[in-house]
PDB file of N, CA and C in Angstrom:
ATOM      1  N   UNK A   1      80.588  27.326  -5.977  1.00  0.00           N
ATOM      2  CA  UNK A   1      79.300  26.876  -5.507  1.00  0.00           C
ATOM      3  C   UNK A   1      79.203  27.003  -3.988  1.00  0.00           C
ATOM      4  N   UNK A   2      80.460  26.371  -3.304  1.00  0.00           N
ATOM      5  CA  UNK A   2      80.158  26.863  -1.695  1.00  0.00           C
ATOM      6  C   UNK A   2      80.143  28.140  -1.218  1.00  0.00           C
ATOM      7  N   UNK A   3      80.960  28.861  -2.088  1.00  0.00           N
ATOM      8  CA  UNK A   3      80.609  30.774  -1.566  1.00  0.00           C
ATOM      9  C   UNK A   3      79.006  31.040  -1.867  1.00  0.00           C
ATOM     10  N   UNK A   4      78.498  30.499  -2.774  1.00  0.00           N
ATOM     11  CA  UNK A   4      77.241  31.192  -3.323  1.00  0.00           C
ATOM     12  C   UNK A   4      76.293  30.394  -2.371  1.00  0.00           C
ATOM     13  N   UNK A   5      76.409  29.491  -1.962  1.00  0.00           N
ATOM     14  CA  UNK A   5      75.487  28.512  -0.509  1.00  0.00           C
ATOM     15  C   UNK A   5      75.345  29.170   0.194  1.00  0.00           C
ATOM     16  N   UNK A   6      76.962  29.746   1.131  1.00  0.00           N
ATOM     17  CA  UNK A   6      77.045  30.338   2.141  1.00  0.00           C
ATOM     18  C   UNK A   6      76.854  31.822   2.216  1.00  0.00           C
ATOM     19  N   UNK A   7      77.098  32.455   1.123  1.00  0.00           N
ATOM     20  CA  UNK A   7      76.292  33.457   0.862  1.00  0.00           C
ATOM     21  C   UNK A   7      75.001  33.617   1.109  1.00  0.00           C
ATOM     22  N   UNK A   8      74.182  32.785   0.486  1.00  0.00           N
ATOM     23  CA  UNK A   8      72.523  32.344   0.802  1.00  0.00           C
ATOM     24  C   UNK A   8      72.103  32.080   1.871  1.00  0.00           C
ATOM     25  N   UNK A   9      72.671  31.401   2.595  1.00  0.00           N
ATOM     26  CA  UNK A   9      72.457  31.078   3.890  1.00  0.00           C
ATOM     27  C   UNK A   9      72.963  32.067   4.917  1.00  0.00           C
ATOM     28  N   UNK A  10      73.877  32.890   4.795  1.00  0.00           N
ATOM     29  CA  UNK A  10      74.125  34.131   5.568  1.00  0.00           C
ATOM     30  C   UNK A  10      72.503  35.069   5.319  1.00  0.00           C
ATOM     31  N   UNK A  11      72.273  35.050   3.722  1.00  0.00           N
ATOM     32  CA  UNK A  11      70.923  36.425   3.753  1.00  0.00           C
ATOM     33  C   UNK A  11      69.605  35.245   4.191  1.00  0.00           C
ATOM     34  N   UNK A  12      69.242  34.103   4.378  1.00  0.00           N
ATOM     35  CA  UNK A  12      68.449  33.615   4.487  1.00  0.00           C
ATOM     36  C   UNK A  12      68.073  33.468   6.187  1.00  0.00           C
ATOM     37  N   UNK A  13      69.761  33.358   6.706  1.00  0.00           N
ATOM     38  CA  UNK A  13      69.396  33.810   8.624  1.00  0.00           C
ATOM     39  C   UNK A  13      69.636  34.994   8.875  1.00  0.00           C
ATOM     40  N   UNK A  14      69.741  36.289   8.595  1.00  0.00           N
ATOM     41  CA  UNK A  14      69.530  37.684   8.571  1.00  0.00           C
ATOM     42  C   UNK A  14      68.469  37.333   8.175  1.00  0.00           C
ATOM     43  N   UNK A  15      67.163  37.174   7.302  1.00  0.00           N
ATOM     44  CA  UNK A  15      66.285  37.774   7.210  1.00  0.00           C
ATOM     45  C   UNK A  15      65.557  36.911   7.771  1.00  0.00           C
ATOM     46  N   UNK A  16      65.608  35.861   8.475  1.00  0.00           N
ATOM     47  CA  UNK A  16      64.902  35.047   9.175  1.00  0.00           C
ATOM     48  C   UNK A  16      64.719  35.188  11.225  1.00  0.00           C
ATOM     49  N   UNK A  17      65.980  36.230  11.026  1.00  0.00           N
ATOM     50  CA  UNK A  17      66.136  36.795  12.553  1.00  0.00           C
ATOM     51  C   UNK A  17      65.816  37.788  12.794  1.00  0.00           C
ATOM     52  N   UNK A  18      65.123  38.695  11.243  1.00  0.00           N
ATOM     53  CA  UNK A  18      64.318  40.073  11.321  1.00  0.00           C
ATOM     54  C   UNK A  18      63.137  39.963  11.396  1.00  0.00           C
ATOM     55  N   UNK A  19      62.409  38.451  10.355  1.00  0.00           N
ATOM     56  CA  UNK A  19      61.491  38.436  10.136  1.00  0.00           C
ATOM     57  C   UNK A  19      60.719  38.329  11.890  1.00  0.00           C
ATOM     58  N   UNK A  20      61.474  37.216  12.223  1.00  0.00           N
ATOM     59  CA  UNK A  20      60.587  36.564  13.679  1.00  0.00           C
ATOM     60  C   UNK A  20      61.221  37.772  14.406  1.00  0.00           C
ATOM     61  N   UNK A  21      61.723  38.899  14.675  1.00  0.00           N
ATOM     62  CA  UNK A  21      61.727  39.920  15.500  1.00  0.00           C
ATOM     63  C   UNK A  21      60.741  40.486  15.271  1.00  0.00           C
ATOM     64  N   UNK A  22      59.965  40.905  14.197  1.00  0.00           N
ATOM     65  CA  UNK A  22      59.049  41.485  13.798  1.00  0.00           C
ATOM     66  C   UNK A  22      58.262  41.386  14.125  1.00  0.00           C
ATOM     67  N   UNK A  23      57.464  39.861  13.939  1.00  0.00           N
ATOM     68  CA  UNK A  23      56.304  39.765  14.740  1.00  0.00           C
ATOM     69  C   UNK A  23      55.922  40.214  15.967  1.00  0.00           C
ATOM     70  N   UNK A  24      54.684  40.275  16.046  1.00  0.00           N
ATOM     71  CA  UNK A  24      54.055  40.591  17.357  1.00  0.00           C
ATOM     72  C   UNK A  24      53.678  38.885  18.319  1.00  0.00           C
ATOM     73  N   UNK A  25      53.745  39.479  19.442  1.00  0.00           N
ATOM     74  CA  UNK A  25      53.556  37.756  20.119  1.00  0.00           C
ATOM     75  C   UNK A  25      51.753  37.497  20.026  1.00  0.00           C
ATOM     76  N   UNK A  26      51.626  36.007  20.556  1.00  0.00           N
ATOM     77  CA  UNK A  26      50.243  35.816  19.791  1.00  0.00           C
ATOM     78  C   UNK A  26      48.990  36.172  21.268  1.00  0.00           C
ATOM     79  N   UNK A  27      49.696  36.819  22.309  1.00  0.00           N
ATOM     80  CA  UNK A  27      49.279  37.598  23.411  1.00  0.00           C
ATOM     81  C   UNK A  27      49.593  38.363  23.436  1.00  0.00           C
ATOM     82  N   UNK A  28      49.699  40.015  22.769  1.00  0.00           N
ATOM     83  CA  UNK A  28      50.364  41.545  22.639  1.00  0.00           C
ATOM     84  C   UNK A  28      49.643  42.074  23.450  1.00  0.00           C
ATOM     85  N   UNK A  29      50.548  42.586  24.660  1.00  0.00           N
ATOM     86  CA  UNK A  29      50.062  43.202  25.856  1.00  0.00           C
ATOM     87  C   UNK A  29      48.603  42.984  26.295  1.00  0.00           C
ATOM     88  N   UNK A  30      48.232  44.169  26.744  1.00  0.00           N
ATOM     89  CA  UNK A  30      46.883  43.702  27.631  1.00  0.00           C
ATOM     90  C   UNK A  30      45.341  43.342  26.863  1.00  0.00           C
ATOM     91  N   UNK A  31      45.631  43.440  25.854  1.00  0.00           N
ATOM     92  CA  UNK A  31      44.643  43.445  24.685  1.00  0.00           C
ATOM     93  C   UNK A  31      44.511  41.942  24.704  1.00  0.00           C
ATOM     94  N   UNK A  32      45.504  41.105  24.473  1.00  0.00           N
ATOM     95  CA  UNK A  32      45.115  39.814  25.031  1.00  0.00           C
ATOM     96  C   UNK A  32      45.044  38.820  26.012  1.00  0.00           C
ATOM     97  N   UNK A  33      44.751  39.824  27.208  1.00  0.00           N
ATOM     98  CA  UNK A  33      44.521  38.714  28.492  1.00  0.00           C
ATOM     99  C   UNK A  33      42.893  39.418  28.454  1.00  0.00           C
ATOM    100  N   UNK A  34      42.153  40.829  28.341  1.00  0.00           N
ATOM    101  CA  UNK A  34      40.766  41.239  28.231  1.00  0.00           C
ATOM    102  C   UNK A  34      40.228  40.068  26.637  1.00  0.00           C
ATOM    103  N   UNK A  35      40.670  40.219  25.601  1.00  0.00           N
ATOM    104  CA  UNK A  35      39.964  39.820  24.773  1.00  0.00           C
ATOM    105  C   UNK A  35      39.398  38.224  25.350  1.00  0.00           C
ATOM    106  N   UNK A  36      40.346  37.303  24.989  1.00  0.00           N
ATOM    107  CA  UNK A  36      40.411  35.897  26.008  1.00  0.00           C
ATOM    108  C   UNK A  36      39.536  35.303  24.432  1.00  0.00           C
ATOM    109  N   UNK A  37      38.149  34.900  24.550  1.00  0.00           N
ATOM    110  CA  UNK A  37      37.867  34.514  23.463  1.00  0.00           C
ATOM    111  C   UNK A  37      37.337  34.673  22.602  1.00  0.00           C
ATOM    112  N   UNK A  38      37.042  35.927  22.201  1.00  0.00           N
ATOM    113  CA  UNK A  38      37.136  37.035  21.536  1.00  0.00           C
ATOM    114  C   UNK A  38      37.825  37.044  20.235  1.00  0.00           C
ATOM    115  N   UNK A  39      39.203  36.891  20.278  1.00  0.00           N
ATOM    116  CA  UNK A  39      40.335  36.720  20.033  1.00  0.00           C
ATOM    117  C   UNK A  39      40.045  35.667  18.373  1.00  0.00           C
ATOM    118  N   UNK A  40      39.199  34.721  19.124  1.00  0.00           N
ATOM    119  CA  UNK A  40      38.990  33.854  17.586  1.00  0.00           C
ATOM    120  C   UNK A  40      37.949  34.177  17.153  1.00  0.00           C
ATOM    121  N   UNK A  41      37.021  34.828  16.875  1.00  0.00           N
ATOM    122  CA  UNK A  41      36.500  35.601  16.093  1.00  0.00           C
ATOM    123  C   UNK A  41      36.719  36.398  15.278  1.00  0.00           C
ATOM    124  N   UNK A  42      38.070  37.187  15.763  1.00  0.00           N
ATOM    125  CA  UNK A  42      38.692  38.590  15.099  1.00  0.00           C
ATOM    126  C   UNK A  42      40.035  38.100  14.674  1.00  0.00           C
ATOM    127  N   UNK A  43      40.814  37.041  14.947  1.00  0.00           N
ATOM    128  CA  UNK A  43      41.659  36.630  14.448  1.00  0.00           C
ATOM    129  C   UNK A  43      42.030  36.285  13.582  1.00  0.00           C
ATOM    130  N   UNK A  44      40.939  36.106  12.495  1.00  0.00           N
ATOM    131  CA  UNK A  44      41.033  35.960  10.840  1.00  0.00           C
ATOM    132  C   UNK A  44      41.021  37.196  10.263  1.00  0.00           C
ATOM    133  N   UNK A  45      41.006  37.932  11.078  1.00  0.00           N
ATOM    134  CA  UNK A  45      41.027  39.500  10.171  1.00  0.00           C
ATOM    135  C   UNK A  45      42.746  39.698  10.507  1.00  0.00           C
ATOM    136  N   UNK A  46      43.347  39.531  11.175  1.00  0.00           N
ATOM    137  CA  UNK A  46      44.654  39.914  11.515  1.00  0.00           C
ATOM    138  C   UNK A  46      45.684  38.948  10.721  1.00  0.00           C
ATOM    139  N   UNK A  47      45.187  38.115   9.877  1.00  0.00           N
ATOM    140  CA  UNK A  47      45.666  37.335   9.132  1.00  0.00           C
ATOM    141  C   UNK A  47      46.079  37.675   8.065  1.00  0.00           C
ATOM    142  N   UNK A  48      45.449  38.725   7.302  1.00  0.00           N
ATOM    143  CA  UNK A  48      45.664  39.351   6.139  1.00  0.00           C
ATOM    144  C   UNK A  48      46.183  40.301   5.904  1.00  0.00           C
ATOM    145  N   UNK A  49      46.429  40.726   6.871  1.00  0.00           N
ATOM    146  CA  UNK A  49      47.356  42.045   7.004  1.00  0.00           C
ATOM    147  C   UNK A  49      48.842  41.892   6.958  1.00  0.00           C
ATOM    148  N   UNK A  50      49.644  42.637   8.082  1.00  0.00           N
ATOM    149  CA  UNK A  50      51.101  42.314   7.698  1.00  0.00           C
ATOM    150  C   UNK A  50      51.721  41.114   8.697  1.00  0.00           C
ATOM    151  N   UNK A  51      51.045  41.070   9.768  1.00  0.00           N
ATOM    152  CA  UNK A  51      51.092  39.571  10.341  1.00  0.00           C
ATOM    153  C   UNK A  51      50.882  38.441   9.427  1.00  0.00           C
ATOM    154  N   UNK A  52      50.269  38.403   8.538  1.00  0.00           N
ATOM    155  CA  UNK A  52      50.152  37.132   7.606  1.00  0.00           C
ATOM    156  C   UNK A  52      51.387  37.191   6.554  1.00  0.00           C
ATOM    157  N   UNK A  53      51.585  38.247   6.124  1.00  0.00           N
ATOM    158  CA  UNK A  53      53.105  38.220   5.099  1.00  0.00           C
ATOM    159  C   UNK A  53      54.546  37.734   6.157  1.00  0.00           C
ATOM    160  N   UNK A  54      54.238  38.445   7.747  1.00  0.00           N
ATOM    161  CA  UNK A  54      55.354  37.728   8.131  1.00  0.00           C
ATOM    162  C   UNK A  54      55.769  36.716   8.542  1.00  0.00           C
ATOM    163  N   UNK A  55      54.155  36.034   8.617  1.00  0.00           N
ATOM    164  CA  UNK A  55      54.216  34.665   8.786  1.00  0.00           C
ATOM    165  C   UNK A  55      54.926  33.604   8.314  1.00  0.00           C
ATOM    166  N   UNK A  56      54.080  34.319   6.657  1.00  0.00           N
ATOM    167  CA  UNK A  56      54.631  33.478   5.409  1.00  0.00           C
ATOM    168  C   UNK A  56      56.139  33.721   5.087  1.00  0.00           C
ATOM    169  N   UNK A  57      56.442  34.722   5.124  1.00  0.00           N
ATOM    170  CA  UNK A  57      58.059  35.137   5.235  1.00  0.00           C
ATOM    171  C   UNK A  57      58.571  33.774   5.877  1.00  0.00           C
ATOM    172  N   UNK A  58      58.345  34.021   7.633  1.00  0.00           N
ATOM    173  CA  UNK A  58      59.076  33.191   8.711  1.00  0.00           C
ATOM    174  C   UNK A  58      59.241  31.488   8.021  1.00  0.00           C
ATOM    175  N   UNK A  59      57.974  30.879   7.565  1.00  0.00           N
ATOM    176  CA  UNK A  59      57.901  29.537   6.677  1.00  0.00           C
ATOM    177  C   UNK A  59      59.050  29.761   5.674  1.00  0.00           C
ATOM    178  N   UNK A  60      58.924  30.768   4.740  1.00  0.00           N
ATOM    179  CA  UNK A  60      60.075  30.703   3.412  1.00  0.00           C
ATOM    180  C   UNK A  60      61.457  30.528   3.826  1.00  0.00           C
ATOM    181  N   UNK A  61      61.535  31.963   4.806  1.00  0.00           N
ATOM    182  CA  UNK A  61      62.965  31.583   5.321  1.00  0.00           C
ATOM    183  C   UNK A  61      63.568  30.284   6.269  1.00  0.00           C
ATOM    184  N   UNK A  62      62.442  29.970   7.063  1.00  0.00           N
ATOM    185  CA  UNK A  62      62.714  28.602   7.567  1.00  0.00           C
ATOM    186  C   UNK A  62      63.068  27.503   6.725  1.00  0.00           C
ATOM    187  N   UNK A  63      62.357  27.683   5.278  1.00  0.00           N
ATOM    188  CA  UNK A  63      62.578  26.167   4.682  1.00  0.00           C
ATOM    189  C   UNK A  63      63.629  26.349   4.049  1.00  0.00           C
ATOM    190  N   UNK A  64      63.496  27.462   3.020  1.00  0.00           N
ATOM    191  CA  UNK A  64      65.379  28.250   3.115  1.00  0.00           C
ATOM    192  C   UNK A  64      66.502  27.356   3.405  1.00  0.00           C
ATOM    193  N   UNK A  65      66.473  28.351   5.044  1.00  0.00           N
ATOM    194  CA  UNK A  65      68.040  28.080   5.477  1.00  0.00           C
ATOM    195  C   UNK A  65      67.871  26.294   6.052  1.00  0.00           C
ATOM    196  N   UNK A  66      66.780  25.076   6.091  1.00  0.00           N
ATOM    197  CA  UNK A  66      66.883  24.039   6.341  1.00  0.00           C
ATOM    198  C   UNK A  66      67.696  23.486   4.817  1.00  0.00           C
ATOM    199  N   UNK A  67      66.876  24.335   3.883  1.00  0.00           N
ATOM    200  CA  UNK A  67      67.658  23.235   2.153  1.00  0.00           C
ATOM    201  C   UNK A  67      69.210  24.264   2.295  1.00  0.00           C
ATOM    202  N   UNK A  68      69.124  25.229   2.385  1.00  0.00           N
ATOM    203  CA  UNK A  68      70.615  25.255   2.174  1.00  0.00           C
ATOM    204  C   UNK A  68      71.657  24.484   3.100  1.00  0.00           C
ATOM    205  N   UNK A  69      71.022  24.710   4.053  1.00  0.00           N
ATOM    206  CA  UNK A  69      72.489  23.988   5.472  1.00  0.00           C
ATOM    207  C   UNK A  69      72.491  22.507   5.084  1.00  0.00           C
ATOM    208  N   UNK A  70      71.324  21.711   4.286  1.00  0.00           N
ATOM    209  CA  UNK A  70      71.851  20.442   4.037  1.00  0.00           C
ATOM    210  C   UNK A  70      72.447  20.131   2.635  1.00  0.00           C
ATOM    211  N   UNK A  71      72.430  21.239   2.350  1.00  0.00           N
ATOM    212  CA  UNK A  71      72.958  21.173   0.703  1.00  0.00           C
ATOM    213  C   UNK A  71      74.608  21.187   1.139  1.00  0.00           C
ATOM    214  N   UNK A  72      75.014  22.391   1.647  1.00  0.00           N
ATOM    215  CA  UNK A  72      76.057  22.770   2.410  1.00  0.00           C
ATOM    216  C   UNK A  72      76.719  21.625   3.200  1.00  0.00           C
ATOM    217  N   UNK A  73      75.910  21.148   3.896  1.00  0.00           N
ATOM    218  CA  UNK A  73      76.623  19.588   4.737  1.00  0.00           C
ATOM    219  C   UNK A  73      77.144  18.480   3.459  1.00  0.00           C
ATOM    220  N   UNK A  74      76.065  18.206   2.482  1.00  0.00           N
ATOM    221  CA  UNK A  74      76.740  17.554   1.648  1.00  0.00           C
ATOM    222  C   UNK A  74      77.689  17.608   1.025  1.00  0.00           C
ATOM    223  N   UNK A  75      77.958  19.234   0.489  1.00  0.00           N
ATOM    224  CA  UNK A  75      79.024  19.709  -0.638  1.00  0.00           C
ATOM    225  C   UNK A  75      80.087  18.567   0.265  1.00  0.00           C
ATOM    226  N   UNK A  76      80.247  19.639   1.611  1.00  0.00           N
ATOM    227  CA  UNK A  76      81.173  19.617   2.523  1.00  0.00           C
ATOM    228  C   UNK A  76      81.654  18.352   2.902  1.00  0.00           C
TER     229      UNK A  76
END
């Protein structure tokens, strides 16, 4: 049971240190210091695209590796 934790928790922070590399920041270059407020108007469209899957990714894997590392503290 503790190999298969730590197993999980090894692929759960690998893909949690790809996911948030991935993203784009929520000011991407010069496009968002011109837009300014703009920005929330058109910002529900950028939601549905692949910024919104990596969002949701970043949440999964976050809650993830929080239940495994305390599962893991307990075994332990």
């Amino acid at each position: 049971m503790y190999t298969f934790l730590v197993t999980l928790l090894f692929i759960a922070t690998v893909g949690l240190i790809v996911v948030v590399l991935l993203q784009s920041g929520k000011s991407a270059g010069l496009s968002g210091a011109i837009s300014g407020g703009a920005e929330q108007l058109f910002g529900k469209q950028k939601a549905r695209g692949i910024d919104g899957v990596l969002h949701r990714l970043t949440i999964i894997f976050g809650v993830a590796f929080m239940i495994i590392t305390f599962l893991l503290g307990y075994i332990v």
